[in-house]
Protein backbone atom coordinates (compact mmCIF):
# COMPACT_ATOMS: atom_id res chain seq x y z
CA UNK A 1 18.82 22.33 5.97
CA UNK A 2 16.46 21.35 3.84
CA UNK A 3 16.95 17.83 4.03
CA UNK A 4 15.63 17.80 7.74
CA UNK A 5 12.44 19.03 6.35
CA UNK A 6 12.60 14.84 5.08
CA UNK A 7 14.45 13.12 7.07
CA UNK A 8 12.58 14.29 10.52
CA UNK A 9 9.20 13.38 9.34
CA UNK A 10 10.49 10.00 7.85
CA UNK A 11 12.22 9.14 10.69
CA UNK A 12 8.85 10.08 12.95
CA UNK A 13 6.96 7.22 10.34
CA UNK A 14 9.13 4.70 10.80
CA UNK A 15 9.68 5.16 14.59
CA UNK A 16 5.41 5.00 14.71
CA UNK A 17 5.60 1.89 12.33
CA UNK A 18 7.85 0.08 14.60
CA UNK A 19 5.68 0.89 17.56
CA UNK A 20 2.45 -0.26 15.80
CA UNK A 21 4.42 -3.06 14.77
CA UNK A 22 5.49 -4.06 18.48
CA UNK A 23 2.26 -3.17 20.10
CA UNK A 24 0.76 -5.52 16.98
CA UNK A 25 2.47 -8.30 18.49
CA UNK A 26 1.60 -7.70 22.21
CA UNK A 27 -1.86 -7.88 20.75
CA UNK A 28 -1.38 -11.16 19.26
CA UNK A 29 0.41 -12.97 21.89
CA UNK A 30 3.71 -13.00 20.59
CA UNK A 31 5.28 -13.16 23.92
CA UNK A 32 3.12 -15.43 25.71
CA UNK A 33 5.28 -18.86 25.60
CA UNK A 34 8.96 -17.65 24.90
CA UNK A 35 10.37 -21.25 26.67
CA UNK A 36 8.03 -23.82 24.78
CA UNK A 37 9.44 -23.39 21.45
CA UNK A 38 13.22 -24.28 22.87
CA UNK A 39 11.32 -27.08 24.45
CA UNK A 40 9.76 -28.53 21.63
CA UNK A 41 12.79 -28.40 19.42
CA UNK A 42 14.73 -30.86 22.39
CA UNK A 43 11.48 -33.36 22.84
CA UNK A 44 11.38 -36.46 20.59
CA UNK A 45 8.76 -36.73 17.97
CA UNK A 46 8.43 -40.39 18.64
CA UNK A 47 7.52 -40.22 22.14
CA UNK A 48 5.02 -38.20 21.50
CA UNK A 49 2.30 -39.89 20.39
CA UNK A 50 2.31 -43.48 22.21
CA UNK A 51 -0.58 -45.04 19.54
CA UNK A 52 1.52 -43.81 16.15
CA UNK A 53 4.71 -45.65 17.95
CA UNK A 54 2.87 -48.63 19.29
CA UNK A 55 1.08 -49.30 15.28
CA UNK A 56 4.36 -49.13 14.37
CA UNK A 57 5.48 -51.86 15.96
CA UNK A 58 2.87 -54.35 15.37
CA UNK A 59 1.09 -53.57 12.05
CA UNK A 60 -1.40 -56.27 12.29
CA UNK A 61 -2.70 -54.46 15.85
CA UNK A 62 -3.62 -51.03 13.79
CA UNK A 63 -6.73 -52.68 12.94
């Protein structure tokens, strides 16, 4: 019986730290753009930016 004297309170901090934790993050915008990182992953680093790909193609135009 005594270890409920513990665990209960322990339990209670951790609980609290995961809400602080999760309430942190609604703060900070954590769940503002949950789509755009899948998007970026699929888009092609090439495309874009049209000036880095069109230097690369004809050094002497960089100038």
């Amino acid at each position: 019986m005594n270890i409920l004297a513990i665990l209960i309170p322990v339990s209670l901090a951790l609980g609290g730290l995961g809400l602080l934790a999760f309430l942190w993050s609604l703060r900070s915008d954590q769940y503002d753009d949950l789509d755009g990182a899948a998007w970026r992953v699929l888009l092609d680093d090439d495309a874009a930016d049209p000036v880095d790909q069109d230097q690369r193609q004809d050094p002497d135009r960089a100038g």
